[in-house]
Protein backbone atom coordinates (compact mmCIF):
# COMPACT_ATOMS: atom_id res chain seq x y z
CA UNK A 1 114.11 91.36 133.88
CA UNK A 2 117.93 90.71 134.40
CA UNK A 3 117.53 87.77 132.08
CA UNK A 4 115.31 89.18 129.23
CA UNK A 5 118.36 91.93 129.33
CA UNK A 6 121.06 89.09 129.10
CA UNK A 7 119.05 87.67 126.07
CA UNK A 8 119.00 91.00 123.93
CA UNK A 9 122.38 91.37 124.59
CA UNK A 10 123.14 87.56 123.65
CA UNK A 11 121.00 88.64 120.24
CA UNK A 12 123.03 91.67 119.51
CA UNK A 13 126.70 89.97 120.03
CA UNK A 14 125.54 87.42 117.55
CA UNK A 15 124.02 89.61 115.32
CA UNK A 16 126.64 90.58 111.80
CA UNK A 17 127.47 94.18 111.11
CA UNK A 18 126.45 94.49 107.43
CA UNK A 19 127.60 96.97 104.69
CA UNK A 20 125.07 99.08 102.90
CA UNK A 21 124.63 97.84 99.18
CA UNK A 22 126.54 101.04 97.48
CA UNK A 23 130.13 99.59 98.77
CA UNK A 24 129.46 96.82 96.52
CA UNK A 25 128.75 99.73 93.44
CA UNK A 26 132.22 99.56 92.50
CA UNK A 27 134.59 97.35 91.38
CA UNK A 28 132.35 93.94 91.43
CA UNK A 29 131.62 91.57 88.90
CA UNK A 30 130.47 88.64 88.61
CA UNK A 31 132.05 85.98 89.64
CA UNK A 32 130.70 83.06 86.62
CA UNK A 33 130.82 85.13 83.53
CA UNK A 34 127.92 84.97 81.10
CA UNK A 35 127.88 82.66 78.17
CA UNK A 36 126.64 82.61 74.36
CA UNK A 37 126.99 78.82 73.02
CA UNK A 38 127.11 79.06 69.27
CA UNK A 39 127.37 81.97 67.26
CA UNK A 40 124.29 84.05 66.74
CA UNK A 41 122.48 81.79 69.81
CA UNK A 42 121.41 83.34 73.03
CA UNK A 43 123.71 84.45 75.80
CA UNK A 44 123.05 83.21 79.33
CA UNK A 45 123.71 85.13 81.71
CA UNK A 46 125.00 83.38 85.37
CA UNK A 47 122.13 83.40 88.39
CA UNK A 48 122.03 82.61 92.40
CA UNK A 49 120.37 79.36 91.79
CA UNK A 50 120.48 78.56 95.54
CA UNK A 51 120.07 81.83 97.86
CA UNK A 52 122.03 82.54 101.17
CA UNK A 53 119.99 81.31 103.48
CA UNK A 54 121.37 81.95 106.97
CA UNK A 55 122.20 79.79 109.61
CA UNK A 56 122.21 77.22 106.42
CA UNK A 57 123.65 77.84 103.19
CA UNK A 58 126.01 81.43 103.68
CA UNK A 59 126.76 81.88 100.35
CA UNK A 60 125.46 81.61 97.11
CA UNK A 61 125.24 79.36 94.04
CA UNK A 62 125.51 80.00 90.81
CA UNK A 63 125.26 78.54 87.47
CA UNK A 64 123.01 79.08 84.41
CA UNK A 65 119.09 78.79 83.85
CA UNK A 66 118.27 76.65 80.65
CA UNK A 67 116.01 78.38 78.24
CA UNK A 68 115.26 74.53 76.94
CA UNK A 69 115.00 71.28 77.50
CA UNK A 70 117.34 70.71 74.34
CA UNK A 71 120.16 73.37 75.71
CA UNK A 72 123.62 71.52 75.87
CA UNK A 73 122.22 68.59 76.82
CA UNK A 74 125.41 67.28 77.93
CA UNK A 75 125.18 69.80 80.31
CA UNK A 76 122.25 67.86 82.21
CA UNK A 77 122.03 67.06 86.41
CA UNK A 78 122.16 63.04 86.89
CA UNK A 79 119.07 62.14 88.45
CA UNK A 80 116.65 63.87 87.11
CA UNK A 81 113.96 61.45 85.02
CA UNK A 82 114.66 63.02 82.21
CA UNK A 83 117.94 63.81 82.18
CA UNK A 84 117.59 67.15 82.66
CA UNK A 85 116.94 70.12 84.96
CA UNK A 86 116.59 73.95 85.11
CA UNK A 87 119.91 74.61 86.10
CA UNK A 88 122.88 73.69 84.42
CA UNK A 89 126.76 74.94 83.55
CA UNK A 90 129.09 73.40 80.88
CA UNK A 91 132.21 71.65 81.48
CA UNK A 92 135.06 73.84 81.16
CA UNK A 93 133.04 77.31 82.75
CA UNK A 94 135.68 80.12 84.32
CA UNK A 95 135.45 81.11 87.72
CA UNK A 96 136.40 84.84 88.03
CA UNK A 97 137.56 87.42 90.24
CA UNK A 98 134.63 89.44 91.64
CA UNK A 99 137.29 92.08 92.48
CA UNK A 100 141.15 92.73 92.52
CA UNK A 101 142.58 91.07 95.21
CA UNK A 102 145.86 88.90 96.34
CA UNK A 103 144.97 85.24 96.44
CA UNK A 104 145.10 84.09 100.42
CA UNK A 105 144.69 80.49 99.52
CA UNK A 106 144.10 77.45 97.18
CA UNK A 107 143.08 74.44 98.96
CA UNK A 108 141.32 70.54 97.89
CA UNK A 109 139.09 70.26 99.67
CA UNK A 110 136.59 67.32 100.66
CA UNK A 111 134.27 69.87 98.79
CA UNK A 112 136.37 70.83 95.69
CA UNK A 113 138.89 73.12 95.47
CA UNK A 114 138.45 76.28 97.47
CA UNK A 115 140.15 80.05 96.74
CA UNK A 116 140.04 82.99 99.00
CA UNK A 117 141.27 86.48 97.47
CA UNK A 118 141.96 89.01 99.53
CA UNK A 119 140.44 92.69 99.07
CA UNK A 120 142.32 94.35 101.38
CA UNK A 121 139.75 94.94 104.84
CA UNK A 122 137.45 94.40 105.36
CA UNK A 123 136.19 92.25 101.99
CA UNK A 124 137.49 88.82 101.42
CA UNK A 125 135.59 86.81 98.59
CA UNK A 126 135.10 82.89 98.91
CA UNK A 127 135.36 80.05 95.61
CA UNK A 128 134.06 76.69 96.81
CA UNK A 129 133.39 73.61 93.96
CA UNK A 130 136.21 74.66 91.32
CA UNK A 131 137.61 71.61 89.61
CA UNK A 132 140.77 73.14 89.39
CA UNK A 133 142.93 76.23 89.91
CA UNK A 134 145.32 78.37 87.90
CA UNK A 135 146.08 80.55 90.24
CA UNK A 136 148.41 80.52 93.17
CA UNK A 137 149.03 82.15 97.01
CA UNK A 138 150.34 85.16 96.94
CA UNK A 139 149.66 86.30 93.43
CA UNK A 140 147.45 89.56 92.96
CA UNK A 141 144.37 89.24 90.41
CA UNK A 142 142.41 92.28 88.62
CA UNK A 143 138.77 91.46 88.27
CA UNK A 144 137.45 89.51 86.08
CA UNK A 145 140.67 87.38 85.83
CA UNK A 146 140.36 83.54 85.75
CA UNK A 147 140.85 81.77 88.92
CA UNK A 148 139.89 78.50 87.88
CA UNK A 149 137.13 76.15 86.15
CA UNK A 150 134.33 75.39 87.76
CA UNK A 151 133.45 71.79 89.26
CA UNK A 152 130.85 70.35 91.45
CA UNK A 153 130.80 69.56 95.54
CA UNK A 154 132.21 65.93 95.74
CA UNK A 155 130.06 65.06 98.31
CA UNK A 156 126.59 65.75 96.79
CA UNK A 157 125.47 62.75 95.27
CA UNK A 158 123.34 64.97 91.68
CA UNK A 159 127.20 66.02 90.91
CA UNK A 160 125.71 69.53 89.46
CA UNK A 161 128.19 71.61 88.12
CA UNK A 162 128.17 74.71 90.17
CA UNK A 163 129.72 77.69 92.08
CA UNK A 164 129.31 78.34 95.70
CA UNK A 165 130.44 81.88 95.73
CA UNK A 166 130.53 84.08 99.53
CA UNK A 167 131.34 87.36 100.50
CA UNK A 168 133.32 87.59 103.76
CA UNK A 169 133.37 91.16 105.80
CA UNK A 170 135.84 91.70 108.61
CA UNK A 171 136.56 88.35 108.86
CA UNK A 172 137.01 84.67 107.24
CA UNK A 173 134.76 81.63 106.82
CA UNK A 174 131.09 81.01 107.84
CA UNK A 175 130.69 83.72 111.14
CA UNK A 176 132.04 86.83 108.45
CA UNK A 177 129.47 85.41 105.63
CA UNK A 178 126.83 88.12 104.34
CA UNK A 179 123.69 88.36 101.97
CA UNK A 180 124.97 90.01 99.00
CA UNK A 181 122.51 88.86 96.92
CA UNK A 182 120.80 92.23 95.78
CA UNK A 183 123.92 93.84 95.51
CA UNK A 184 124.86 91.21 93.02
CA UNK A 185 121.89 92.32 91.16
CA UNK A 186 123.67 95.38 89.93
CA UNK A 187 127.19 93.56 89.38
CA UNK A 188 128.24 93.45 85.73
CA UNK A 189 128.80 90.26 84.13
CA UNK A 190 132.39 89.94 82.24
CA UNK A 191 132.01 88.35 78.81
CA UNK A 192 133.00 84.71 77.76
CA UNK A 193 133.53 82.96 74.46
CA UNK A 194 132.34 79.60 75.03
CA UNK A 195 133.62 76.79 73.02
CA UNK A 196 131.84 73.81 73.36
């Protein structure tokens, strides 16, 4: 009996506290902003094209769905037989703030470079993948402002251009990672003029 007790206990330490989804009601955006390629042509909008799966992926990616086989083809994953695949995100796409926040770090990474803002406790967000950074340490961001472009993970082989976007609450990296994925449904998505 003692150890069955020891075990819930064990389970309960380990489990993550977890906001309900109206905290995130306010204030968040998206952090890849939707996109319309050529003038009159359809917008797409970002997705999670890779869900948090926890103890294995604690975040989410994002990029955009292709409504085509013939959409920016340049745009295609390496690999594929034919050159292309469902997912895809041009050269040159913004990352963005989710929310206002004071950037806690830039960093290369062996994974791209990685940004941490700071939204005052008990929200930190998390930008992994960016192929570069225009912001710096220190600085404070509104939402929706450019933090960088987006690149790819180094280390994965396909090369496909994405972003690995987390939420952190009361904490910093993996252990303070949670599911945010619904409440993302109801995030609005901050415009962008794409020029190809």
């Amino acid at each position: 009996m003692l150890l069955l007790g020891l075990a819930g206990l064990a389970m309960l330490t380990r489990s993550k506290s977890r906001p309900t989804d109206a905290v995130f009601d306010d204030g968040w955006v998206w952090p890849v902003p939707p996109m319309r390629p050529w003038r009159g042509g359809p917008v797409y909008n970002p997705e999670v094209s890779q869900e948090f799966k926890d103890p294995d992926h604690l975040g989410v990616d994002i990029m955009y769905r292709r409504k085509s086989k013939a959409d920016l083809l340049t745009a295609y994953r390496p690999g594929t037989p034919d050159g292309t695949s469902q997912w895809f995100a041009p050269s040159g796409t913004p990352v963005i703030a989710a929310r206002a926040g004071k950037v806690w770090s830039v960093q290369k990474t062996t994974r791209g470079i990685a940004v941490v803002l700071d939204h005052a406790k008990p929200f930190a967000t998390f930008y992994q993948h960016l192929e570069s950074a225009i912001v710096r340490p220190g600085a404070y961001v509104t939402v929706g402002q450019p933090l960088g472009v987006m690149g790819f993970d180094p280390t994965d082989d396909e090369r496909l251009r994405h972003l690995h976007f987390a939420v952190w609450y009361k904490g910093a990296g993996d252990d303070a990672s949670i599911d945010i994925t619904a409440a993302m449904a109801k995030w609005p998505r901050v415009p962008w003029a794409f020029t190809p």
